[in-house]
N, C-alpha and C. Protein backbone atom coordinates (compact mmCIF):
# COMPACT_ATOMS: atom_id res chain seq x y z
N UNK A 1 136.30 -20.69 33.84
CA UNK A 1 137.20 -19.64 34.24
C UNK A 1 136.91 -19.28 35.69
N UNK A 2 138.23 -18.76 36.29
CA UNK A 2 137.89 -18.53 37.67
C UNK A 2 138.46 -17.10 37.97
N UNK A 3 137.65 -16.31 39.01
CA UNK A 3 137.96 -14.99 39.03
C UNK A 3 138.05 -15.03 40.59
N UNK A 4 139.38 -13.92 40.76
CA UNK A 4 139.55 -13.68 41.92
C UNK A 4 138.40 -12.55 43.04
N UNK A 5 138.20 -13.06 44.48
CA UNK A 5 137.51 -12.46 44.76
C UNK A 5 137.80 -11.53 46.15
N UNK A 6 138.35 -12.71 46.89
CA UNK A 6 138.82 -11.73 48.37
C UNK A 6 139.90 -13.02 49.13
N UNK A 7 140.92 -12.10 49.54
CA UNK A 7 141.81 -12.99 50.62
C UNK A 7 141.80 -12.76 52.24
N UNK A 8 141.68 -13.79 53.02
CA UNK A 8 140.97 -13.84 54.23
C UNK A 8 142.68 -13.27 54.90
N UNK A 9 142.39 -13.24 56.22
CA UNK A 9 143.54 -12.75 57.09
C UNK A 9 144.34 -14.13 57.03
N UNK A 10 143.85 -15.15 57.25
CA UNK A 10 144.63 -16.27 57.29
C UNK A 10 145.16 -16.75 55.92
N UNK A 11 145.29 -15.62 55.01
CA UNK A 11 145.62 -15.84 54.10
C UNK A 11 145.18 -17.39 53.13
N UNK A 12 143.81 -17.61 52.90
CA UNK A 12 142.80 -18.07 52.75
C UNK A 12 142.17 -17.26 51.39
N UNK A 13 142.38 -17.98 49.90
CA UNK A 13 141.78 -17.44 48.60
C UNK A 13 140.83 -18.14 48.41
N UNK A 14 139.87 -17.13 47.83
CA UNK A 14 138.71 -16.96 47.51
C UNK A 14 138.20 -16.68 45.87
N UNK A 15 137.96 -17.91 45.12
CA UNK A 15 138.07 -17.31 44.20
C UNK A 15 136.54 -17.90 43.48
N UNK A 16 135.58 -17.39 42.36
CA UNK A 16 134.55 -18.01 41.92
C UNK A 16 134.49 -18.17 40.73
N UNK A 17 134.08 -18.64 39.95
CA UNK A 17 133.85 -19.30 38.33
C UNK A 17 132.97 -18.33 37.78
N UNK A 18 132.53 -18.40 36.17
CA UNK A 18 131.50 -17.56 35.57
C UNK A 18 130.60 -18.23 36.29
N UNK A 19 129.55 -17.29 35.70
CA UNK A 19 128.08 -17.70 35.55
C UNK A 19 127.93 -19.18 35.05
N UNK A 20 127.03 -20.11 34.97
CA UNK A 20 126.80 -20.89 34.52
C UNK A 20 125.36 -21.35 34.70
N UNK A 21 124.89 -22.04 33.06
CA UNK A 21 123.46 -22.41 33.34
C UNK A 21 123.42 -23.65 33.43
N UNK A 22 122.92 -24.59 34.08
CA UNK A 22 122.53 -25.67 34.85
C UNK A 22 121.20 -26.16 34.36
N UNK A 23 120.24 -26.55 33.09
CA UNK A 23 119.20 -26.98 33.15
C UNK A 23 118.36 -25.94 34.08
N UNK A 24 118.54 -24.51 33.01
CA UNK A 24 117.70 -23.12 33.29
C UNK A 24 118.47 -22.83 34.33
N UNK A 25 118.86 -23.15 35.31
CA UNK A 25 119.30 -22.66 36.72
C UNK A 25 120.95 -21.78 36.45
N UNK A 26 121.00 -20.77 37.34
CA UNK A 26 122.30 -20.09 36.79
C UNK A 26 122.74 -20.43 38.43
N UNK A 27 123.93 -20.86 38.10
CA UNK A 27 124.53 -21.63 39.04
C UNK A 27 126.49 -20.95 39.01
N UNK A 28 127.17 -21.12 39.89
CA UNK A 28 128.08 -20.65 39.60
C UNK A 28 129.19 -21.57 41.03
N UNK A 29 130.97 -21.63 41.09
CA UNK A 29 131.19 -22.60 42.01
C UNK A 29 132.39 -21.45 42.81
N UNK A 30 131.98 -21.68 43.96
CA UNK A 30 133.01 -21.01 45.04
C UNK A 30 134.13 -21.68 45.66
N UNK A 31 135.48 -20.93 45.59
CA UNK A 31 136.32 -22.23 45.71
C UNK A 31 137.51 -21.16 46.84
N UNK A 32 137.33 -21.94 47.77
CA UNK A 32 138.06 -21.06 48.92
C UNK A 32 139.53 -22.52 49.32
N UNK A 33 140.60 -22.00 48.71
CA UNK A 33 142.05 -22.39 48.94
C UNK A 33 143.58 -21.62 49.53
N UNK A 34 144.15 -22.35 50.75
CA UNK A 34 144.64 -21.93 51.69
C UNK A 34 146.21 -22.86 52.01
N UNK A 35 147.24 -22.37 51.06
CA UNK A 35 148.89 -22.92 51.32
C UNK A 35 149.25 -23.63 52.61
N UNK A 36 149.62 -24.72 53.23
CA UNK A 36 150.33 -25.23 53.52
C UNK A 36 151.79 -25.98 53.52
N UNK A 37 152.13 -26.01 54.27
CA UNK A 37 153.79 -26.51 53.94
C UNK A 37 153.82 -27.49 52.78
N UNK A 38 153.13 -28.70 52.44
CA UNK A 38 152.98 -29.31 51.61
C UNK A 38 151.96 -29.50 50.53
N UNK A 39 151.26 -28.17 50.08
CA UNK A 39 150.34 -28.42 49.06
C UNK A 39 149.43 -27.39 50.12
N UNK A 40 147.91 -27.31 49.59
CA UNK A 40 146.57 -26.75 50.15
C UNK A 40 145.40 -27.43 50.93
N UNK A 41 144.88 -26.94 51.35
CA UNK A 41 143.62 -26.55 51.90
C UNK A 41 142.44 -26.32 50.70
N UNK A 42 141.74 -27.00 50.68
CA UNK A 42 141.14 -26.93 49.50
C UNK A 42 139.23 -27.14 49.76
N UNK A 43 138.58 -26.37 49.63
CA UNK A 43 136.55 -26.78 49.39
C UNK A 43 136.61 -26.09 48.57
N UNK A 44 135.41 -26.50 47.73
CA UNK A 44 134.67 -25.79 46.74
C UNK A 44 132.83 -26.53 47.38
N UNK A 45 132.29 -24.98 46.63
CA UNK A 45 130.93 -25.23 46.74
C UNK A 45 129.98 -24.65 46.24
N UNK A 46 128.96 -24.85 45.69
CA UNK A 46 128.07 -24.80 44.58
C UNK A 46 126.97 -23.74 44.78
N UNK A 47 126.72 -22.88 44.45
CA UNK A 47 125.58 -22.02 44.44
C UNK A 47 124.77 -21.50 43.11
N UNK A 48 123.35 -21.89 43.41
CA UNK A 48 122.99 -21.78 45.12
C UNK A 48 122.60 -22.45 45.83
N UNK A 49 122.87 -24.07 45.40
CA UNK A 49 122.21 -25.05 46.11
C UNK A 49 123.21 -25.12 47.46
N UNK A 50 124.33 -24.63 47.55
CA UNK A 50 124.86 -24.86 48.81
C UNK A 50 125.86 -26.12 49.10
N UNK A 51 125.76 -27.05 48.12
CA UNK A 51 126.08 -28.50 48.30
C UNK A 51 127.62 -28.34 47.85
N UNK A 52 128.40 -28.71 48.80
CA UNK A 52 129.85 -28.79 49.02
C UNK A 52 130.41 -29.70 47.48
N UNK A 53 131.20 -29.77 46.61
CA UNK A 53 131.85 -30.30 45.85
C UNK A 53 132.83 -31.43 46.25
N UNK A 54 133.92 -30.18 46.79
CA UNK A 54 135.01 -30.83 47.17
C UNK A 54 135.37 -30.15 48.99
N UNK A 55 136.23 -30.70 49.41
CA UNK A 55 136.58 -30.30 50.97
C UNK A 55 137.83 -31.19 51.54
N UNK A 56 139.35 -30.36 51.18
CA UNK A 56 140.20 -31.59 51.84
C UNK A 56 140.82 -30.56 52.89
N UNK A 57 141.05 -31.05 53.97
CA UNK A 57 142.22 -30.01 54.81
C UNK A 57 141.20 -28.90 55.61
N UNK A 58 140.32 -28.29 55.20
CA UNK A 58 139.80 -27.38 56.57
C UNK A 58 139.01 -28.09 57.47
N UNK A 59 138.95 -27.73 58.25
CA UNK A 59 137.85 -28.27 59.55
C UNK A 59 136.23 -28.45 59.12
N UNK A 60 135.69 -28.65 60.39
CA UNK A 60 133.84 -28.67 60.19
C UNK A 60 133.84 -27.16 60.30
N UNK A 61 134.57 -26.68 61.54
CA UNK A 61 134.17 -25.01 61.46
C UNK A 61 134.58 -24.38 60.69
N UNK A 62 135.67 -24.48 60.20
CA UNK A 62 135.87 -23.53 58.78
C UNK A 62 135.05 -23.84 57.51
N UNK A 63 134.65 -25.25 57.83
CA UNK A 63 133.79 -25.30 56.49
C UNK A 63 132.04 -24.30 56.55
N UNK A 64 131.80 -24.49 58.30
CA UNK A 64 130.19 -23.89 58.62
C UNK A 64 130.28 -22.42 58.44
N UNK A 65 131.96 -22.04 58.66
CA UNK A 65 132.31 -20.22 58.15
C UNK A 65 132.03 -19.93 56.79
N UNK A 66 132.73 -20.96 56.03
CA UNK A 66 133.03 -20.79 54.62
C UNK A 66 131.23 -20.45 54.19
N UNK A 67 130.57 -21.93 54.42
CA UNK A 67 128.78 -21.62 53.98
C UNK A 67 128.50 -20.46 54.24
N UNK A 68 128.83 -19.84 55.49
CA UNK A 68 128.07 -18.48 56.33
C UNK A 68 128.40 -17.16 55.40
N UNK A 69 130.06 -17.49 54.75
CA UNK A 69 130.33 -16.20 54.01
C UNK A 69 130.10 -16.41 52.84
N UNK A 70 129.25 -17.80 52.00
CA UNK A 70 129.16 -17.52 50.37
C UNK A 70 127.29 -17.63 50.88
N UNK A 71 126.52 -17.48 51.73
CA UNK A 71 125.06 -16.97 52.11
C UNK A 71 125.32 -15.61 52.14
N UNK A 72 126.13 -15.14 52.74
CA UNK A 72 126.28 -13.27 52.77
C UNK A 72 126.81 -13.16 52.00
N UNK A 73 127.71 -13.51 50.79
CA UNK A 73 128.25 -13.02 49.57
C UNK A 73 127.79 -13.46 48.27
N UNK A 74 126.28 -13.94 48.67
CA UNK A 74 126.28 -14.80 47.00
C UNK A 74 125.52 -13.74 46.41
N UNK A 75 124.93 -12.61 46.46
CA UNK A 75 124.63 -11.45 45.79
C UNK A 75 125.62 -11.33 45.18
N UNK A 76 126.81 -10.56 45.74
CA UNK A 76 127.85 -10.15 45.08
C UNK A 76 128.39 -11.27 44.21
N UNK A 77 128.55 -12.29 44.95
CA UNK A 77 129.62 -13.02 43.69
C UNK A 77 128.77 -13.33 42.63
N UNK A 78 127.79 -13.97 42.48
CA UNK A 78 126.97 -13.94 41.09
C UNK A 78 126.96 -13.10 40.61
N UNK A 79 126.97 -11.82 41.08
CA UNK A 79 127.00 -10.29 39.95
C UNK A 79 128.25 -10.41 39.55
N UNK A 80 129.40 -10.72 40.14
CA UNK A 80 130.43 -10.45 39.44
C UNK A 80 130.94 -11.54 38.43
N UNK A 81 130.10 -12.83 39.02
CA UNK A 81 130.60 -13.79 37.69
C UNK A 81 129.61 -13.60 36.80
N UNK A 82 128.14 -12.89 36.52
CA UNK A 82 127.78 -12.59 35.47
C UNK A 82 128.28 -11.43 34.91
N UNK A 83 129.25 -10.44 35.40
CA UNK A 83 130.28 -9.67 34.41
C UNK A 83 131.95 -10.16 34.11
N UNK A 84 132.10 -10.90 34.65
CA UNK A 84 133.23 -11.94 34.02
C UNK A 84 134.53 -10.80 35.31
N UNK A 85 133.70 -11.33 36.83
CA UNK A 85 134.93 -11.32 37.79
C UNK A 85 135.07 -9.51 38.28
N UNK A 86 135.65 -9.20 39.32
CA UNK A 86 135.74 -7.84 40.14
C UNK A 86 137.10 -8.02 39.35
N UNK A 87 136.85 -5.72 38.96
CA UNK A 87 138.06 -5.62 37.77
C UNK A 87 138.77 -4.83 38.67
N UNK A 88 139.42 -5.48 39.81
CA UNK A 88 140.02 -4.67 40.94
C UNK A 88 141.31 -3.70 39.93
N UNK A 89 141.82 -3.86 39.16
CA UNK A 89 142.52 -2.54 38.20
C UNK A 89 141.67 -1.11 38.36
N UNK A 90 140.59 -1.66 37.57
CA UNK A 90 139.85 -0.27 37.56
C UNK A 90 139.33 0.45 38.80
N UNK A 91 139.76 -0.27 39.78
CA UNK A 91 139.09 0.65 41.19
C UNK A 91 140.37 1.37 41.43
N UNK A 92 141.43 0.71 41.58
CA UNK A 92 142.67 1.85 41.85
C UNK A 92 142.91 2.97 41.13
């Protein structure tokens, strides 16, 4: 399952998976996708080892951004995929 997390200005989604255990390791996958005229923009990447999955369509620098913002967000997003996703309803 994948839970929504934050949309960038460039209109750039952000979305992460549950929790998951990995041979003891709780591991979870970040998947940042971005519309084009013909289909997306598409990486995913693995935390917390860091190691890219997939990557079609963004650059080297959007990909060295993307790492920079799931190192400053992987607190948060693991908390929220070990409660099954941000229940943005209940904040409004």
């Amino acid at each position: 399952m994948m839970y929504p997390y934050m949309t960038l200005a460039d209109e750039t989604e952000i979305v992460h998976s549950h929790l998951k255990d990995e041979n003891g390791v709780k591991t979870i996958s970040v998947h940042f996708e971005r519309s084009k005229p013909y289909g997306f923009d598409s990486a995913r990447i693995s935390l917390p080892s860091y190691q890219w999955i997939t990557r079609d369509g963004f650059t080297d620098d959007e990909i060295k951004k993307f790492e920079n913002f799931a190192a400053r967000h992987a607190h948060s997003l693991f908390y929220y995929a070990e409660i099954g996703g941000l229940d943005i309803a209940k904040a409004v």
